[in-house]
N, C-alpha and C. Protein backbone atom coordinates (compact mmCIF):
# COMPACT_ATOMS: atom_id res chain seq x y z
N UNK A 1 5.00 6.74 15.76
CA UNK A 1 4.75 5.79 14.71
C UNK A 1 5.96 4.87 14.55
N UNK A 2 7.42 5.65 14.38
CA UNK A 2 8.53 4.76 14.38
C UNK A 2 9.49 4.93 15.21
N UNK A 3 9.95 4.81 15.15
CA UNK A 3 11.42 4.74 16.84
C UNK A 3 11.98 5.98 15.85
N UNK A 4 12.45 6.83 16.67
CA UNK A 4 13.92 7.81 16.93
C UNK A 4 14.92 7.15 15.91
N UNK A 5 15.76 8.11 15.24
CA UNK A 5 16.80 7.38 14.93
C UNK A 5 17.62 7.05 16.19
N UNK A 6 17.61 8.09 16.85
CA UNK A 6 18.55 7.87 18.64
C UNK A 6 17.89 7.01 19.29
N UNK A 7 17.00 5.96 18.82
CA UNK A 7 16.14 5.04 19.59
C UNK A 7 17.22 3.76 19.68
N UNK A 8 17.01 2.77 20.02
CA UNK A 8 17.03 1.26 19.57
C UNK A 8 16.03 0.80 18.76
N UNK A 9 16.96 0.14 18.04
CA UNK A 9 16.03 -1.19 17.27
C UNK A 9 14.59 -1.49 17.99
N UNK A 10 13.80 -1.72 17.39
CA UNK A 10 12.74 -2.34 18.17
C UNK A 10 12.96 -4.30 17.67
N UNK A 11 12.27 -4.77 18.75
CA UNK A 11 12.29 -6.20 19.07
C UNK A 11 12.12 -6.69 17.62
N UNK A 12 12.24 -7.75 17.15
CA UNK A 12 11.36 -8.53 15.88
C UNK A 12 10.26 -9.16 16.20
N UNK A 13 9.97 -8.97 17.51
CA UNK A 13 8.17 -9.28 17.96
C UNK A 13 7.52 -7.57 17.39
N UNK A 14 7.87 -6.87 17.80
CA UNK A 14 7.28 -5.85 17.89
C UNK A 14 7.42 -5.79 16.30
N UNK A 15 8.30 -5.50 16.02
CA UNK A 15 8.17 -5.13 13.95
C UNK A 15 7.29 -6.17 13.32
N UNK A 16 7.24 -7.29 13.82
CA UNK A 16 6.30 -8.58 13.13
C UNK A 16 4.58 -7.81 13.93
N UNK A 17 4.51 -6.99 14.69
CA UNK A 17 3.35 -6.42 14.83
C UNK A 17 2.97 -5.70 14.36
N UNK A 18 4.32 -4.60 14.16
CA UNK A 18 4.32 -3.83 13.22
C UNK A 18 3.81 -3.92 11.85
N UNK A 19 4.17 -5.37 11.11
CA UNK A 19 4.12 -5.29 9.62
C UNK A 19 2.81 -5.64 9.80
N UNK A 20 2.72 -6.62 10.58
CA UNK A 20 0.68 -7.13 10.44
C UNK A 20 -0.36 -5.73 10.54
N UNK A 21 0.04 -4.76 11.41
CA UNK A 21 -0.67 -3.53 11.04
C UNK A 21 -0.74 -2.81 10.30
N UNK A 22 0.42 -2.75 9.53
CA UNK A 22 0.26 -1.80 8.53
C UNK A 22 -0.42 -2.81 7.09
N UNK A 23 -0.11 -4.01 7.41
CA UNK A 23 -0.80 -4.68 6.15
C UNK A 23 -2.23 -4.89 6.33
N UNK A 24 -2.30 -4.83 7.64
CA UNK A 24 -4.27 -5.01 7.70
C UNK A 24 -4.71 -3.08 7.45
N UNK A 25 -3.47 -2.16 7.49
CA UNK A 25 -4.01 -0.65 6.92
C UNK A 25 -4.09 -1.03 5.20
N UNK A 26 -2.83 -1.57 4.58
CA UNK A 26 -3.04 -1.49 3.41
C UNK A 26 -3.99 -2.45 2.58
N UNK A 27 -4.56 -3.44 3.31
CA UNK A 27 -5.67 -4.54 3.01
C UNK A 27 -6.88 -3.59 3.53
N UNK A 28 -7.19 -2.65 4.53
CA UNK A 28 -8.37 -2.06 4.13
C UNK A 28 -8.38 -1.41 3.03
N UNK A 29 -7.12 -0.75 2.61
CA UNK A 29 -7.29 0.36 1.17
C UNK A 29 -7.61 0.10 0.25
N UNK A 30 -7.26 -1.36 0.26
CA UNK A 30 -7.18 -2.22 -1.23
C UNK A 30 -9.04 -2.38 -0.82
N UNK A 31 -9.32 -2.97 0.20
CA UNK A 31 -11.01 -3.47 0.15
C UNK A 31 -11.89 -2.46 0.10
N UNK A 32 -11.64 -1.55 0.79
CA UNK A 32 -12.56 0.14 0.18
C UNK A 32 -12.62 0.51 -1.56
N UNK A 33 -11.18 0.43 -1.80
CA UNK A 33 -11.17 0.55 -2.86
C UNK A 33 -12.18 -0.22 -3.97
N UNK A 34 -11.74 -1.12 -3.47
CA UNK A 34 -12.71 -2.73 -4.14
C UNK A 34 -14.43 -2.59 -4.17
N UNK A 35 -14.45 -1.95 -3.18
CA UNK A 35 -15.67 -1.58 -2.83
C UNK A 35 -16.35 -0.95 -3.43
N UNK A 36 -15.37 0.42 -3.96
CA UNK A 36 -15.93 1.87 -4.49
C UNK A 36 -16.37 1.26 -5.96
N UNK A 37 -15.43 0.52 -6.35
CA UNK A 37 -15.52 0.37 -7.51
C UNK A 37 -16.30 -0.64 -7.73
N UNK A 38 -16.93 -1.65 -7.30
CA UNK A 38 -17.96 -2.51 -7.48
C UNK A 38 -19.48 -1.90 -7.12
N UNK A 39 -19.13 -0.82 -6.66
CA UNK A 39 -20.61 -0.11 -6.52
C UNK A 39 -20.74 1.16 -7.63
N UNK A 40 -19.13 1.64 -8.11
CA UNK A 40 -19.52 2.39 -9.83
C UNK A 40 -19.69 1.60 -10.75
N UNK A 41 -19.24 0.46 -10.96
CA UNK A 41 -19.55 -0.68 -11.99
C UNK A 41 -20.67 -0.93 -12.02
N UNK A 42 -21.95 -0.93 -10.74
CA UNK A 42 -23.21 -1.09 -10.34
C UNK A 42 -23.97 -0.16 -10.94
N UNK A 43 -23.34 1.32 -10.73
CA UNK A 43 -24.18 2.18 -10.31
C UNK A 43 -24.14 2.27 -12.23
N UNK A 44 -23.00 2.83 -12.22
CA UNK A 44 -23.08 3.65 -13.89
C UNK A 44 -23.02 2.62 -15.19
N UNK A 45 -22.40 1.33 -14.82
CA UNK A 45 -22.47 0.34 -16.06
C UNK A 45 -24.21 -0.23 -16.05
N UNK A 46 -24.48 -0.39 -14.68
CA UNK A 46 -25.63 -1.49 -14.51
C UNK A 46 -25.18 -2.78 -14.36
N UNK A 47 -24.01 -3.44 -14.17
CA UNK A 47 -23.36 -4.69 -14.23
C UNK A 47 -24.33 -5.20 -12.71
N UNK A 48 -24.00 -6.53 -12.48
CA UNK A 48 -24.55 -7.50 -11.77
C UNK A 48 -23.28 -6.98 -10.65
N UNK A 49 -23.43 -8.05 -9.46
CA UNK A 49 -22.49 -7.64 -8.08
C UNK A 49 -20.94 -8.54 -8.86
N UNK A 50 -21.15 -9.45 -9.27
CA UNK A 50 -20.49 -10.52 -9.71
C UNK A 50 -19.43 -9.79 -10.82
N UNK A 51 -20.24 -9.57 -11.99
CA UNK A 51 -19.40 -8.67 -13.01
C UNK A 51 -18.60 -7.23 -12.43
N UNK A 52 -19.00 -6.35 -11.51
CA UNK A 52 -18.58 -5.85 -11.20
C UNK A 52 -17.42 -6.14 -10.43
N UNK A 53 -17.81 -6.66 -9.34
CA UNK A 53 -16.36 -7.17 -8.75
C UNK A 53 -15.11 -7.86 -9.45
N UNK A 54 -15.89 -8.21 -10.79
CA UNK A 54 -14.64 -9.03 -11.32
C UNK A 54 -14.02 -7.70 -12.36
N UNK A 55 -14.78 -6.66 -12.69
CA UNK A 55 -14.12 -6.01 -13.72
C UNK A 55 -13.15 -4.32 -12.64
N UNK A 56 -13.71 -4.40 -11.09
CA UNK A 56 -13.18 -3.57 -10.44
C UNK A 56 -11.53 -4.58 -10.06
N UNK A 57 -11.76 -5.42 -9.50
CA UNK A 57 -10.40 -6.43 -9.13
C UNK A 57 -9.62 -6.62 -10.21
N UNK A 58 -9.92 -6.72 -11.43
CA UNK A 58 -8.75 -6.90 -12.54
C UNK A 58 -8.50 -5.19 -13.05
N UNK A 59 -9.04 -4.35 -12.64
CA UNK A 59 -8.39 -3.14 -12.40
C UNK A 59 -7.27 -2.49 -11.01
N UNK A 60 -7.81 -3.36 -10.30
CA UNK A 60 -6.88 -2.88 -9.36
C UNK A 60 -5.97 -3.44 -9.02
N UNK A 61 -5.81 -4.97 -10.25
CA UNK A 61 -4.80 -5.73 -10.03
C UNK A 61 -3.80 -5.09 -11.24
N UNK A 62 -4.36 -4.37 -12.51
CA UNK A 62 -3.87 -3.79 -13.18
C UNK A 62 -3.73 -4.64 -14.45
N UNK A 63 -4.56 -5.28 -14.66
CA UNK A 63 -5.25 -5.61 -16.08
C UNK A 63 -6.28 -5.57 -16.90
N UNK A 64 -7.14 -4.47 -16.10
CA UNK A 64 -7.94 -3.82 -17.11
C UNK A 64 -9.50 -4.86 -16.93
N UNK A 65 -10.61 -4.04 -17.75
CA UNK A 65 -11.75 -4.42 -17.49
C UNK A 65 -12.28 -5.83 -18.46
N UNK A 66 -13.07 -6.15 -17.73
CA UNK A 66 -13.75 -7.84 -18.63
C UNK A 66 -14.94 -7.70 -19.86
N UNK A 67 -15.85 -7.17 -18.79
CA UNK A 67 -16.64 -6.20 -19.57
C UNK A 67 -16.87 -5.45 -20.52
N UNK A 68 -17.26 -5.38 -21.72
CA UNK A 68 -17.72 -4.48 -22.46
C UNK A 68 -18.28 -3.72 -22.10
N UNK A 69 -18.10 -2.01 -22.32
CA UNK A 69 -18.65 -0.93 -21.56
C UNK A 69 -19.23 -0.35 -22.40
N UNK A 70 -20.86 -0.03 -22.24
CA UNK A 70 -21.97 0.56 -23.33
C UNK A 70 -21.96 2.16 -22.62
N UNK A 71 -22.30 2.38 -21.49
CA UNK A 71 -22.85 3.46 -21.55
C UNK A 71 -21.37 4.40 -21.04
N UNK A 72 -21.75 6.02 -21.48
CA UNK A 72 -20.71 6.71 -21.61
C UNK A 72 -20.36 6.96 -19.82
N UNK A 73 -21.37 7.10 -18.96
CA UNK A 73 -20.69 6.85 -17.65
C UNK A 73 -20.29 6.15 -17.10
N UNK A 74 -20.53 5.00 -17.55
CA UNK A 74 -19.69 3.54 -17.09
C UNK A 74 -17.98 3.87 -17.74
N UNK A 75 -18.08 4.29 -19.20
CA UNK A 75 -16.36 4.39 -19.54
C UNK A 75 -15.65 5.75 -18.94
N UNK A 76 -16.27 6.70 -18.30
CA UNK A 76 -15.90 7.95 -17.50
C UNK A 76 -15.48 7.20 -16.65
N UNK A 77 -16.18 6.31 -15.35
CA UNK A 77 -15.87 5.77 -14.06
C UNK A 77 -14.77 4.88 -14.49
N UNK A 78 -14.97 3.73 -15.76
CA UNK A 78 -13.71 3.01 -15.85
C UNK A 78 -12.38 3.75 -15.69
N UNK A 79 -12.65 5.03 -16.79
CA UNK A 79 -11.38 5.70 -16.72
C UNK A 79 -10.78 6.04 -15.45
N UNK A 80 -11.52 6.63 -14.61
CA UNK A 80 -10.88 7.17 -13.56
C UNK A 80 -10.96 6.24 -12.37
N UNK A 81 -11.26 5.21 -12.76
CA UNK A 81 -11.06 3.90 -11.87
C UNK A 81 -10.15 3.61 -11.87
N UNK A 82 -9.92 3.33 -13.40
CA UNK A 82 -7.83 2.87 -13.88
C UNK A 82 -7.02 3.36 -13.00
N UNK A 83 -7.44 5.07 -13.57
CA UNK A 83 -6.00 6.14 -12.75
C UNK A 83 -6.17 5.87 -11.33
N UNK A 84 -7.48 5.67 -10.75
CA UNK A 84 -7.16 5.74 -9.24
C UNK A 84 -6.45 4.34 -8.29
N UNK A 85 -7.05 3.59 -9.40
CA UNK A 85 -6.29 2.18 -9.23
C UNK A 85 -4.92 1.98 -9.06
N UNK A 86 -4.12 2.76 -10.36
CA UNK A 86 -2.68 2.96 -10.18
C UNK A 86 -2.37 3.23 -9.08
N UNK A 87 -2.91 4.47 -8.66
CA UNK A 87 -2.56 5.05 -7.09
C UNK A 87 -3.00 4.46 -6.19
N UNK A 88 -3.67 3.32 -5.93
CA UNK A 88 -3.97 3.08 -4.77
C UNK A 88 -2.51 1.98 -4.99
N UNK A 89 -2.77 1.07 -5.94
CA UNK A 89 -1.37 0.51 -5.84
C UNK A 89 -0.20 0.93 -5.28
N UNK A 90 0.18 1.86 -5.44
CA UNK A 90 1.33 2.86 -5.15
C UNK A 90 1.63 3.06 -3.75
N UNK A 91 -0.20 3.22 -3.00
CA UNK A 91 0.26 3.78 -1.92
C UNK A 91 -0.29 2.39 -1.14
N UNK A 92 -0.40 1.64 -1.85
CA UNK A 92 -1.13 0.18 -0.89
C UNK A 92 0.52 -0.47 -0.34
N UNK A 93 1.08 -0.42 -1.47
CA UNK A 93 2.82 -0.74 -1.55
C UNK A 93 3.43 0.22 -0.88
N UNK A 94 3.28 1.32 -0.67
CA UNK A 94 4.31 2.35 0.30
C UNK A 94 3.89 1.96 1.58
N UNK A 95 2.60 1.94 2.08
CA UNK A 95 2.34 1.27 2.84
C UNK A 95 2.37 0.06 3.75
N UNK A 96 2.95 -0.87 2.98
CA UNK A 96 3.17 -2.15 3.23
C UNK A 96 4.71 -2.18 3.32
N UNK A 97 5.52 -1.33 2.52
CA UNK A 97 6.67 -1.65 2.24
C UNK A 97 7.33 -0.51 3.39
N UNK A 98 6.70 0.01 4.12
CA UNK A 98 7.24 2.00 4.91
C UNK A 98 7.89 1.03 6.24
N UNK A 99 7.40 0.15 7.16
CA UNK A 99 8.59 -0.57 8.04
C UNK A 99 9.90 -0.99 7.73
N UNK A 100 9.46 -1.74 6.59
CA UNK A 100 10.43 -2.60 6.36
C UNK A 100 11.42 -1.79 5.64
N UNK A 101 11.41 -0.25 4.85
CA UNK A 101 12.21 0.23 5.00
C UNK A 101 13.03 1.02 5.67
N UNK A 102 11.99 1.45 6.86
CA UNK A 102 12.17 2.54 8.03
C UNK A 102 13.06 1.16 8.79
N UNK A 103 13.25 -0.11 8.62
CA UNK A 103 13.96 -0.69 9.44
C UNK A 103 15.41 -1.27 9.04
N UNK A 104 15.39 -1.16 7.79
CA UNK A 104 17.04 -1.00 7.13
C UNK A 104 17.26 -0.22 7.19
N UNK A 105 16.26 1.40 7.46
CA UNK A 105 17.42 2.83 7.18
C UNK A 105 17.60 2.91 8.46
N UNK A 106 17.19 2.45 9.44
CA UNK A 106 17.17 2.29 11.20
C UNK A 106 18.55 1.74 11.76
N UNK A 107 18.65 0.45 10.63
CA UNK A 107 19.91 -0.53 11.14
C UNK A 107 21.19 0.21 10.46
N UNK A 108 20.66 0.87 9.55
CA UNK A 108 22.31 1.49 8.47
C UNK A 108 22.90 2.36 9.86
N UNK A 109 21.69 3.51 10.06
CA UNK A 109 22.24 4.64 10.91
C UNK A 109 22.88 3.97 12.03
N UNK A 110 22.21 2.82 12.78
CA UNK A 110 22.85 2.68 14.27
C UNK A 110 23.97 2.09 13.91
N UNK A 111 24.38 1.43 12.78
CA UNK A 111 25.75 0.98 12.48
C UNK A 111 26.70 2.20 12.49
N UNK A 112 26.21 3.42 11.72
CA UNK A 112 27.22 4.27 11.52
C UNK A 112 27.28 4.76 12.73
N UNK A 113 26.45 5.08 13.32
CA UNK A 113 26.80 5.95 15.02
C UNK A 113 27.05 4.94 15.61
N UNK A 114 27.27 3.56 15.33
CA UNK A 114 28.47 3.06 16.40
C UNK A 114 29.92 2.84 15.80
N UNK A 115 30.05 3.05 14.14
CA UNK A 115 31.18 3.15 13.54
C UNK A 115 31.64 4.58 14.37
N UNK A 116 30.92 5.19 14.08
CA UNK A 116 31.23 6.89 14.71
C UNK A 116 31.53 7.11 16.24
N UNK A 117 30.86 6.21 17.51
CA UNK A 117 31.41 6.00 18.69
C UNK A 117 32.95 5.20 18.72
N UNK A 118 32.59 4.33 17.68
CA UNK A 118 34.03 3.40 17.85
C UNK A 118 35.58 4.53 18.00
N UNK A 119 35.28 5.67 16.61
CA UNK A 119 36.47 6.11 16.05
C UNK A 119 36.37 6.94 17.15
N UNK A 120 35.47 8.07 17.96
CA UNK A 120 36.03 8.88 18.88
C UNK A 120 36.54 8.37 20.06
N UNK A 121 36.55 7.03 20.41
CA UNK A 121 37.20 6.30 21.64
C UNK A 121 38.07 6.02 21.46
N UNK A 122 38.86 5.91 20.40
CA UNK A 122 39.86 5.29 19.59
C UNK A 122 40.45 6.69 19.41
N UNK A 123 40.34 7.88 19.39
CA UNK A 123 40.79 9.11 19.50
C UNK A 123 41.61 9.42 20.65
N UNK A 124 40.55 9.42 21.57
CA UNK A 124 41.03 9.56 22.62
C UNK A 124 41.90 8.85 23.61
């Protein structure tokens, strides 16, 4: 998945491939997601495709529903729409963000193991 710390750097072609994949992983999570929830907004509110999508997307953008919610399984699914929403956030962003940190903690280490080659040549 990622280089060795005993690896090399990989290219900035290759990490710019890198990030486009993992963002087309975390752009499916976000659209499944989007998905699930425009078909519980369907299923348990009765909302239209339209209302739904708009009251699942301002949940998973993290501002909450548009809609007035009548029936008691529509506000069950909201609820646990919210919470799952949070988390997909969470991991839509770990996701997106896991190169780009695996590639500063990549560049710290090969600095120090060549700080660390420098001083044992310099020993000897």
């Amino acid at each position: 998945m990622f280089e060795h710390h005993r690896q090399p750097l990989v290219s900035r072609t290759a990490f710019i491939h890198r990030m486009v994949r993992y963002a087309a992983i975390a752009l499916i999570i976000v659209a499944g997601s989007l998905g699930l929830g425009i078909l519980g907004y369907t299923i348990f509110e009765g909302l239209s495709w339209i209302d739904a999508f708009v009251n699942a997307a301002m949940l998973l953008g993290g501002m909450g529903p548009v809609t007035e919610l009548h029936t008691p399984a529509g506000k069950a699914f909201a609820g646990f729409y919210a919470l799952y929403s949070g988390l997909v956030f969470l991991l839509a962003a770990g996701v997106l963000f896991a190169p780009i940190l695996h590639r500063i903690m990549h560049k710290f280490h090969l600095d120090m193991d060549l700080d660390e080659f420098k001083q044992d040549t310099e020993e000897r």
